[in-house]
Protein backbone atom coordinates (compact mmCIF):
# COMPACT_ATOMS: atom_id res chain seq x y z
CA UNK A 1 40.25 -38.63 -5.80
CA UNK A 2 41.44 -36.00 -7.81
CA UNK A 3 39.93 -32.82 -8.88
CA UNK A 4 39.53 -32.81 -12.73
CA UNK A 5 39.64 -29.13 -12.95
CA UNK A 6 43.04 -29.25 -10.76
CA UNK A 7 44.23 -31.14 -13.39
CA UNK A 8 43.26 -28.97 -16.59
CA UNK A 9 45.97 -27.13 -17.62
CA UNK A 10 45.40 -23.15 -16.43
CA UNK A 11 47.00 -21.45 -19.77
CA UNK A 12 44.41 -23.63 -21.91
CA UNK A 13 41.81 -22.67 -19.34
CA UNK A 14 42.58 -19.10 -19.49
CA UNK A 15 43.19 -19.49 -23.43
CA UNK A 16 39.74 -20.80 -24.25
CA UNK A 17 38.11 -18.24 -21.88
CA UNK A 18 39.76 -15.53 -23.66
CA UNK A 19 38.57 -17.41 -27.12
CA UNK A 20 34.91 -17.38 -25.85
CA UNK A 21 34.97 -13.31 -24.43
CA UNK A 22 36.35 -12.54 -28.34
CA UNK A 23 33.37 -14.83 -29.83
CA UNK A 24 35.21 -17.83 -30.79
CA UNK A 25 35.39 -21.41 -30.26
CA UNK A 26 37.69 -22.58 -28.20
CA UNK A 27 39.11 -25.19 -30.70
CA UNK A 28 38.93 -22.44 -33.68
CA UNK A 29 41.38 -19.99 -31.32
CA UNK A 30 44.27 -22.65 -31.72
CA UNK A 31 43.43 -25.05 -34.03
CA UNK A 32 45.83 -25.29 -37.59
CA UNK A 33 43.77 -24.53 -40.68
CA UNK A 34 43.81 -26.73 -43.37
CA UNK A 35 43.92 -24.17 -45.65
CA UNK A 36 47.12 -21.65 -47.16
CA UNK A 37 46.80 -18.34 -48.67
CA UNK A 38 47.61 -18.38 -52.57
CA UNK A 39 48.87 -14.87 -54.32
CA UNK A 40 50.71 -13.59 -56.23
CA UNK A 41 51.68 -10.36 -54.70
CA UNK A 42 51.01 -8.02 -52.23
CA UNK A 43 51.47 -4.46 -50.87
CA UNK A 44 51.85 -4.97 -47.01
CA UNK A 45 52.16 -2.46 -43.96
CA UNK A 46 54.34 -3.57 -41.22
CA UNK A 47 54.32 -1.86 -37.62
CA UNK A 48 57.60 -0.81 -36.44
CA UNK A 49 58.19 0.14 -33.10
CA UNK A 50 61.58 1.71 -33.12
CA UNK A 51 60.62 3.15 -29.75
CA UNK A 52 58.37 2.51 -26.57
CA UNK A 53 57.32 4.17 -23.77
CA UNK A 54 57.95 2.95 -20.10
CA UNK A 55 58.04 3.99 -16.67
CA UNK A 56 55.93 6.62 -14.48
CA UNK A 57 57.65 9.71 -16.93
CA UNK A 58 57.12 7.87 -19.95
CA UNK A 59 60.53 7.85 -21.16
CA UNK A 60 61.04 6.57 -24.54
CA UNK A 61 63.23 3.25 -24.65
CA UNK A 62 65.02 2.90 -27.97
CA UNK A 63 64.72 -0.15 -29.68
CA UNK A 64 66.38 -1.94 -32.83
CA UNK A 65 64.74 -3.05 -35.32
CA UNK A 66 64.72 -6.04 -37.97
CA UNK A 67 62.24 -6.30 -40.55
CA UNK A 68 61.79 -9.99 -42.25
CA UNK A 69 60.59 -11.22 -45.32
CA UNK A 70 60.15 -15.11 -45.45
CA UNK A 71 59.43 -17.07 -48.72
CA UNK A 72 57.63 -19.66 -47.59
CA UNK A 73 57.34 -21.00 -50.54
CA UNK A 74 59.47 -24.61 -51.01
CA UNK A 75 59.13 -24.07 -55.29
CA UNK A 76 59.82 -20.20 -56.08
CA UNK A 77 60.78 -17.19 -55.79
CA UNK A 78 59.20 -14.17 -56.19
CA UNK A 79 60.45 -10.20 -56.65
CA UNK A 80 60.31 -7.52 -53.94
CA UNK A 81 60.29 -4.00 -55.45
CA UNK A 82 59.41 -2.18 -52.75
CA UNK A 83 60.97 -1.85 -49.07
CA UNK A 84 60.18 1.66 -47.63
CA UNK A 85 60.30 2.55 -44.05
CA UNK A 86 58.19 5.58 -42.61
CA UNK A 87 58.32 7.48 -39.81
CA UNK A 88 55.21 8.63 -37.67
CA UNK A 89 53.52 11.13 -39.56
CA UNK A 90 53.55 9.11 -42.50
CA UNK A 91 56.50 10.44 -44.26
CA UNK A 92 58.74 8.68 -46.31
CA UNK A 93 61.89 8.32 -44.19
CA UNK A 94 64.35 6.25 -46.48
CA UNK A 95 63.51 3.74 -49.07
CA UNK A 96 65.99 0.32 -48.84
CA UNK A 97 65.62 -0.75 -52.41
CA UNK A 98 66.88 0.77 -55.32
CA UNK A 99 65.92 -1.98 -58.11
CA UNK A 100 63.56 -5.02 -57.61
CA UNK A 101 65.48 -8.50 -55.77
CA UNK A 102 64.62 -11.80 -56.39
CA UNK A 103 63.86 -13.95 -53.01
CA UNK A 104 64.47 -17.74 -53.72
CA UNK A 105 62.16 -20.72 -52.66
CA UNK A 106 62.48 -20.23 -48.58
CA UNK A 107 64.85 -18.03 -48.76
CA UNK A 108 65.08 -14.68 -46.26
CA UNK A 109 65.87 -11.16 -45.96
CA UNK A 110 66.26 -8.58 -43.69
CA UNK A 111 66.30 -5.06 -43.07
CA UNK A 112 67.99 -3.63 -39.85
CA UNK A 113 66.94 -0.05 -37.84
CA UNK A 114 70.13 0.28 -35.18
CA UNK A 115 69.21 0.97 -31.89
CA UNK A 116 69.87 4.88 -32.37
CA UNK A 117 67.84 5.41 -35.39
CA UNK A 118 65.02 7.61 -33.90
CA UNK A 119 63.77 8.84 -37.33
CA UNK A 120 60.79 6.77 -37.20
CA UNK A 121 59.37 7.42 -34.14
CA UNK A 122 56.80 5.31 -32.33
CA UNK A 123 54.25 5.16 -35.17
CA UNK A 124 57.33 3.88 -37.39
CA UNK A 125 56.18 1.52 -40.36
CA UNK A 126 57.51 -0.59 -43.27
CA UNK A 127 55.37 -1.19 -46.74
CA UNK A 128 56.67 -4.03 -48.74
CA UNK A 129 55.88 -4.45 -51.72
CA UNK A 130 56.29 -8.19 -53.85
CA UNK A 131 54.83 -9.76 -56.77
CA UNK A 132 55.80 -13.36 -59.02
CA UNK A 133 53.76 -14.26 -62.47
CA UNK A 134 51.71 -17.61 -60.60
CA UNK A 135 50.21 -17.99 -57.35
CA UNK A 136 52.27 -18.61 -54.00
CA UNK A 137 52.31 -19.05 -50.78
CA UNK A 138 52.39 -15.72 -49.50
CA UNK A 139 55.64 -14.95 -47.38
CA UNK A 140 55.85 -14.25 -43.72
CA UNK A 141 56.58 -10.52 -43.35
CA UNK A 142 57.15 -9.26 -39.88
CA UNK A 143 59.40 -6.85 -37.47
CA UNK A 144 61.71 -7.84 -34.61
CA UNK A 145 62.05 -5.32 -31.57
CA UNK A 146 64.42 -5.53 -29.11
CA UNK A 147 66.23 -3.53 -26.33
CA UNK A 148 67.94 -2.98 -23.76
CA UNK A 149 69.58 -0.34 -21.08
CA UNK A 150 70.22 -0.92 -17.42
CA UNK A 151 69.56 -4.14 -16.80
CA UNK A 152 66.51 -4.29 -18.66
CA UNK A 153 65.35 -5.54 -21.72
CA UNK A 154 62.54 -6.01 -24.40
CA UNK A 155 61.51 -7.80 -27.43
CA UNK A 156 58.44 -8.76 -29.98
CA UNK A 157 57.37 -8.92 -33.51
CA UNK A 158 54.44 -7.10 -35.03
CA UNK A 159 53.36 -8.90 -37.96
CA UNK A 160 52.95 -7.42 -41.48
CA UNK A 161 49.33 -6.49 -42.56
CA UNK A 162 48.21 -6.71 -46.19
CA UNK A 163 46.35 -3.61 -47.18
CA UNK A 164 46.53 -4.55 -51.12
CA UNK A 165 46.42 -7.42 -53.30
């Protein structure tokens, strides 16, 4: 006979116990909602992480970076009039657009930080800023990190955070 925890999958296992330690129900941690976000715009912060720190000496590793804003809408577009990138004490570093740009029913754009580019330091950021006239399905805004030197490499996304409507 077999065991029936045996043959319960371990990353569900370890999945739900992590759901239940942050307060949640297992089925609520990965379940889809049935509901979408409607607005119509936002101002959102975005963590970049142009640099991390590894190793015993914590040595910086440099790290490119791609910011991306997804219109996940399948009906319209809507305007992005704001794409500024900071560097770790908050000050403005360069801003990337000079007049608003329309971004088509799921369409996507992109904004690239070479490898190099060490002007943002670790507490980097992005705030984009987008608007339409009628409610949408607000776009997926995130960051892509990657790296690598000797043999070694790294990559993730931070996901945008809205801090206005």
């Amino acid at each position: 006979m077999r065991n029936r925890f045996c043959s319960f999958s371990l990353p569900i296992l370890f999945a739900a116990i992590l759901c239940m330690i942050w307060g949640a129900s297992p089925t609520s941690c990965w379940s889809a909602s049935s509901e979408f976000r409607l607005s119509k715009g936002q101002t959102v912060y975005v963590p970049v992480y142009s640099n991390v720190f590894s190793g015993p000496r914590n040595l910086p590793f440099q790290l490119a970076a791609t910011l991306s804003i997804r219109n996940t809408d399948s009906s319209a577009s809507f305007r992005i009039s704001a794409i500024d990138y900071y560097d770790t004490n908050g000050k403005l570093v360069r801003r990337y657009l000079e007049k608003p740009v329309a971004l088509g029913p799921l369409a996507s754009t992109d904004v690239h930080i070479e490898e190099k580019d060490v002007s943002g330091g670790f507490g980097a950021n992005f705030i984009v800023k987008w608007s339409t006239e009628k409610p949408i399905n607000a776009p997926i805004i995130e960051c892509v990190m990657i790296g690598a030197s000797s043999g070694q490499g790294i990559s993730f996304v931070s996901a945008g955070q809205e801090i206005k409507e």
